[in-house]
N, C-alpha and C. Protein backbone atom coordinates (compact mmCIF):
# COMPACT_ATOMS: atom_id res chain seq x y z
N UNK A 1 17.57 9.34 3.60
CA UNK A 1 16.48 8.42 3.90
C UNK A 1 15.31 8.72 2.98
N UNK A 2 14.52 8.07 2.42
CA UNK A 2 13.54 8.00 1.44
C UNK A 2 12.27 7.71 2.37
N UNK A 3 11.25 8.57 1.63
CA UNK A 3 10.47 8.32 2.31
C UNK A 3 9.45 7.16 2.28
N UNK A 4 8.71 6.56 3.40
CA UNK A 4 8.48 5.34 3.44
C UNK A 4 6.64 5.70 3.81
N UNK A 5 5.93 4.49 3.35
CA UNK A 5 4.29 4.66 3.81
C UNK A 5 3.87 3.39 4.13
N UNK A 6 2.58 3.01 5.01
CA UNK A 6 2.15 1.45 5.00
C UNK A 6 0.94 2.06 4.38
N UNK A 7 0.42 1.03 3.74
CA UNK A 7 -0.97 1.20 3.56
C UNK A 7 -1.24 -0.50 3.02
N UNK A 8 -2.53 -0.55 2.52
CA UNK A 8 -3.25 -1.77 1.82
C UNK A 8 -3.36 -2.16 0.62
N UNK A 9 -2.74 -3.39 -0.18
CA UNK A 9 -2.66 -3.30 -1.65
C UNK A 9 -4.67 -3.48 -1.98
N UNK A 10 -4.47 -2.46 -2.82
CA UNK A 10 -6.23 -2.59 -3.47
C UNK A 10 -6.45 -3.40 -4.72
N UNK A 11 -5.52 -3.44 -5.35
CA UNK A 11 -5.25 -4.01 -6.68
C UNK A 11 -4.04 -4.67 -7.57
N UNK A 12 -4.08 -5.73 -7.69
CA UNK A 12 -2.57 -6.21 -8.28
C UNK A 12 -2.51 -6.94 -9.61
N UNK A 13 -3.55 -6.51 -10.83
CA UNK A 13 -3.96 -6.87 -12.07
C UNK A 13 -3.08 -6.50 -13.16
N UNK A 14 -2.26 -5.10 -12.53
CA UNK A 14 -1.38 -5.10 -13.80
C UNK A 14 -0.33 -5.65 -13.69
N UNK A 15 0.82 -5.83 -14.60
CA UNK A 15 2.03 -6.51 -14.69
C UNK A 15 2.75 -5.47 -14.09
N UNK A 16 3.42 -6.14 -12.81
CA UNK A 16 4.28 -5.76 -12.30
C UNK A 16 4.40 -4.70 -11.09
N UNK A 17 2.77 -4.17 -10.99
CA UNK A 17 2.72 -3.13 -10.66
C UNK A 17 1.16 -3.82 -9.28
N UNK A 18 1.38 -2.70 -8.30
CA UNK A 18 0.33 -2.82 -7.66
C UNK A 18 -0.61 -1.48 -7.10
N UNK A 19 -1.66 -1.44 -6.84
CA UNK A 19 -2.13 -0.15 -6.27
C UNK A 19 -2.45 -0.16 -4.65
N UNK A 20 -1.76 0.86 -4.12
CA UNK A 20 -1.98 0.44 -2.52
C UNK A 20 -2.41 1.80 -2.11
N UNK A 21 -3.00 1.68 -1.09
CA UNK A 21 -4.03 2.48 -0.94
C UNK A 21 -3.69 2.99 0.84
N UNK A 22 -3.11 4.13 0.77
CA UNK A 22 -2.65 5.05 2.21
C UNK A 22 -3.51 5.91 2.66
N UNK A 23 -4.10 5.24 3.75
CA UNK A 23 -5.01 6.62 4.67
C UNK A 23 -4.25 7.14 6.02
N UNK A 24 -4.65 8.40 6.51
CA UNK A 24 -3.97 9.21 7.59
C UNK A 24 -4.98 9.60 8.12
N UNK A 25 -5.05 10.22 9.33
CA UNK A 25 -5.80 11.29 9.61
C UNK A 25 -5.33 12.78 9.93
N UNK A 26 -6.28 13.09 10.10
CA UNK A 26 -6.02 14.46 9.22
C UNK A 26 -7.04 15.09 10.18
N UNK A 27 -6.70 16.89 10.26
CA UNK A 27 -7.74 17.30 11.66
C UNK A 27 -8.21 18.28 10.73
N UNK A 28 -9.29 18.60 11.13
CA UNK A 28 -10.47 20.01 10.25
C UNK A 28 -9.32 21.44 10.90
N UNK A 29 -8.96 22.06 10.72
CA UNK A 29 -8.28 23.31 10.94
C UNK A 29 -9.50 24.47 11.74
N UNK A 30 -10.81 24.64 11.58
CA UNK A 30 -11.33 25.23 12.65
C UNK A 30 -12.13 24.03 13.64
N UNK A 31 -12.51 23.13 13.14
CA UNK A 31 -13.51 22.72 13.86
C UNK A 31 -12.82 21.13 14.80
N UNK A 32 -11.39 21.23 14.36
CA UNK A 32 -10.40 20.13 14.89
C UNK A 32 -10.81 18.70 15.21
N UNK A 33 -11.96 18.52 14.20
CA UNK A 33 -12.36 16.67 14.21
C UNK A 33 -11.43 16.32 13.64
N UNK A 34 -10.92 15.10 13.64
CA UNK A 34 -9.74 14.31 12.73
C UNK A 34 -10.80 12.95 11.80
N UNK A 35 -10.14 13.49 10.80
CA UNK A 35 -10.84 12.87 9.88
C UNK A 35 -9.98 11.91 8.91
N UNK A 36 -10.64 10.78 8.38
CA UNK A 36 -9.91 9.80 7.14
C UNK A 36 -9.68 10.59 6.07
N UNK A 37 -8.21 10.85 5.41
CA UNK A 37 -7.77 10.62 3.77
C UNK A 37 -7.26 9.55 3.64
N UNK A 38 -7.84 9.17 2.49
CA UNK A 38 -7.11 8.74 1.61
C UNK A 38 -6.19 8.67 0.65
N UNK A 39 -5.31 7.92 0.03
CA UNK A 39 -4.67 8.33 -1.53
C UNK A 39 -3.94 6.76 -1.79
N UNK A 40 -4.40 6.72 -3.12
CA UNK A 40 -4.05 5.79 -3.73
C UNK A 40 -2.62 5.90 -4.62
N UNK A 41 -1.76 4.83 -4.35
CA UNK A 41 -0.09 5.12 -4.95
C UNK A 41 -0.29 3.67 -5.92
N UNK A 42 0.52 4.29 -7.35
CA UNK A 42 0.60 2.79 -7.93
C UNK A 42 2.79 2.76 -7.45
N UNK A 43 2.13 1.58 -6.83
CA UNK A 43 3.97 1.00 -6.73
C UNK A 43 4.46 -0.77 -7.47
N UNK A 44 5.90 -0.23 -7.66
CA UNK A 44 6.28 -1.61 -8.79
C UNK A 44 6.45 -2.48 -7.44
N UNK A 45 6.21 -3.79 -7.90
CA UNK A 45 6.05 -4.82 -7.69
C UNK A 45 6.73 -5.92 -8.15
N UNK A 46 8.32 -6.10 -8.40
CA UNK A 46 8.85 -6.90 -9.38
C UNK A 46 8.57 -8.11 -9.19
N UNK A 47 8.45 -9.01 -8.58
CA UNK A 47 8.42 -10.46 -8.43
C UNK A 47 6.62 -10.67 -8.01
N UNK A 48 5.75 -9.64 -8.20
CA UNK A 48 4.21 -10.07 -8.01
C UNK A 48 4.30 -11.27 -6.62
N UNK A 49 5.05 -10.49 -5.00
CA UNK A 49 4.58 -10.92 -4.29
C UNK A 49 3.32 -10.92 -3.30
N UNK A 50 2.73 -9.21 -3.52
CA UNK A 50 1.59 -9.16 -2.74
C UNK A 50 0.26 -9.53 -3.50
N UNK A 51 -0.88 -9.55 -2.57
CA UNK A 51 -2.02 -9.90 -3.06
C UNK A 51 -2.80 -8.94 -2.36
N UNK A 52 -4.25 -8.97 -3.08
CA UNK A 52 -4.92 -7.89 -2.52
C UNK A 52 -5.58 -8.41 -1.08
N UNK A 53 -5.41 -7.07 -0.32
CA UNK A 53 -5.88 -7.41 1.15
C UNK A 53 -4.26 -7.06 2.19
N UNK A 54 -3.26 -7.10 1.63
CA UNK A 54 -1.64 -7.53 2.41
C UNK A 54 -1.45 -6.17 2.77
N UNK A 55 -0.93 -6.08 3.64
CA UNK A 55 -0.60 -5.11 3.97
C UNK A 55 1.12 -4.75 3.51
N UNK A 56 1.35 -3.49 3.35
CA UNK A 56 2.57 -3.29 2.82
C UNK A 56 3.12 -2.16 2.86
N UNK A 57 4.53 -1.84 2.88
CA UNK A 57 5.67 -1.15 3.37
C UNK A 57 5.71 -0.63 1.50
N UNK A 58 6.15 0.89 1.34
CA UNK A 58 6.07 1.33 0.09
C UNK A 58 7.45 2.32 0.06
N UNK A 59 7.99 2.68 -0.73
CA UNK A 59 9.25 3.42 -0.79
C UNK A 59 9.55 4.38 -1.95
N UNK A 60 9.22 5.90 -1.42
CA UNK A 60 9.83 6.61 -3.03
C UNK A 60 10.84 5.87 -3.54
N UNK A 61 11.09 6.01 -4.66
CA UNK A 61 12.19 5.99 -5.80
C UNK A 61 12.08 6.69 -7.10
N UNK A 62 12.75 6.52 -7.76
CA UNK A 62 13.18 7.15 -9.52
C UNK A 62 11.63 7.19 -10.03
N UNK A 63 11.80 7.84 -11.01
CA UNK A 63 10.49 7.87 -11.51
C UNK A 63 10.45 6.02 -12.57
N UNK A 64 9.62 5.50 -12.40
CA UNK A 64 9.77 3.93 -13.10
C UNK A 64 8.36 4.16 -14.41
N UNK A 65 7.39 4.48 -14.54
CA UNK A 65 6.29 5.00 -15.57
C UNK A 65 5.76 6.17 -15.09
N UNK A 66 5.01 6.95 -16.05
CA UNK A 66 3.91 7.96 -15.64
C UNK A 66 3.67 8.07 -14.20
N UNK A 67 2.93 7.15 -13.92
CA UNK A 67 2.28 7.26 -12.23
C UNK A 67 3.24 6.17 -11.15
N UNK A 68 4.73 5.71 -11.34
CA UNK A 68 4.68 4.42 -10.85
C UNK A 68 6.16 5.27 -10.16
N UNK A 69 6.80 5.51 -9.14
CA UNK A 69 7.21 6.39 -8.52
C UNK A 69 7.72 6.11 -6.82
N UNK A 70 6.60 4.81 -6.61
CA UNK A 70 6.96 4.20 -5.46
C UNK A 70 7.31 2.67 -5.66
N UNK A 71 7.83 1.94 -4.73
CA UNK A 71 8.63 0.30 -4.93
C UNK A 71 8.11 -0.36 -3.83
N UNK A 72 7.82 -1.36 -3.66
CA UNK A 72 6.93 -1.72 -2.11
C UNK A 72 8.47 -2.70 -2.06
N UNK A 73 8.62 -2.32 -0.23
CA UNK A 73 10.07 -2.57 -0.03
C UNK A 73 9.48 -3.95 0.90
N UNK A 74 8.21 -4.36 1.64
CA UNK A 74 8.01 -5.40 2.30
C UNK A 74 6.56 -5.73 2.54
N UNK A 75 6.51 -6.88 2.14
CA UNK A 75 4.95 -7.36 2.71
C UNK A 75 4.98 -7.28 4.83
N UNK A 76 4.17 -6.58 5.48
CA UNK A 76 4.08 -5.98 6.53
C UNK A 76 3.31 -7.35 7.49
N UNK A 77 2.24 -7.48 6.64
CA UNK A 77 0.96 -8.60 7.33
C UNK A 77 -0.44 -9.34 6.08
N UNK A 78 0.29 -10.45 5.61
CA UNK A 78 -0.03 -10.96 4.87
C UNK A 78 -1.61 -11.69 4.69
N UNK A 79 -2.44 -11.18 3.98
CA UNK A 79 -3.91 -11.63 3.73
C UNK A 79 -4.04 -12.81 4.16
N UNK A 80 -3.38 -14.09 3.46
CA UNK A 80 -3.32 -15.73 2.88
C UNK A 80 -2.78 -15.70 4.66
N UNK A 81 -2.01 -15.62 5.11
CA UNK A 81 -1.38 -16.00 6.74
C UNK A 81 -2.52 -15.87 7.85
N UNK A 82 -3.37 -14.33 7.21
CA UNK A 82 -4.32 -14.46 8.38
C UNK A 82 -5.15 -15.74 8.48
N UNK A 83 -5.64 -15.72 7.16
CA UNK A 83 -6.89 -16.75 7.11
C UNK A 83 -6.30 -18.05 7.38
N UNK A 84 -5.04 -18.56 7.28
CA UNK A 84 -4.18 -20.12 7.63
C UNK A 84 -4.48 -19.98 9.29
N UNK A 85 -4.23 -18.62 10.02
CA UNK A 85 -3.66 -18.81 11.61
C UNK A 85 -5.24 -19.00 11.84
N UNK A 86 -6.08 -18.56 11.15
CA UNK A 86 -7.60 -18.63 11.51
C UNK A 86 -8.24 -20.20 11.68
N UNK A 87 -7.63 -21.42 10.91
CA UNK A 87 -7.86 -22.25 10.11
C UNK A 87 -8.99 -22.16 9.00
N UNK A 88 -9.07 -20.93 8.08
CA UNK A 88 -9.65 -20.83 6.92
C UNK A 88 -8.73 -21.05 6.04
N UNK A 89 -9.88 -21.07 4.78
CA UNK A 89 -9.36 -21.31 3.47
C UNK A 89 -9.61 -20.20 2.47
């Protein structure tokens, strides 16, 4: 099984590729507040279906460039759908 993340696409300007952006929380080790990380993953994108705002399902794989390492396996909850069920534009 490969490992899998949701997070938020932040950016989808380059070809082919998108940047999505995974936060967790995370607890202080003495003082045990749980706190936001972040980390930003660039994952391929072959058919440029997400847009920024979508939420999305991400998947190690092979190494594909330098930084590009993850594959987004599903759009989760789509930007453009919210604003339709809203009746926005």
């Amino acid at each position: 099984m490969k490992q899998q993340l949701t997070g938020i696409v932040i950016s989808n300007k380059m070809q082919k590729t998108a940047v999505v952006k995974v936060s967790r929380l995370k607890k202080h080790p003495k003082y045990f507040k749980r706190y936001l990380v972040s980390k930003h993953y660039h994952a391929h994108d072959e058919q440029k279906t997400c847009k920024v705002g979508d939420t999305v399902v991400i998947e190690s794989c092979r190494p594909i460039s330098t930084q590009k390492h993850w594959k987004i396996v599903k759009v989760v909850n789509s930007k453009s759908s919210n604003l339709e069920s809203l009746g926005e534009k």
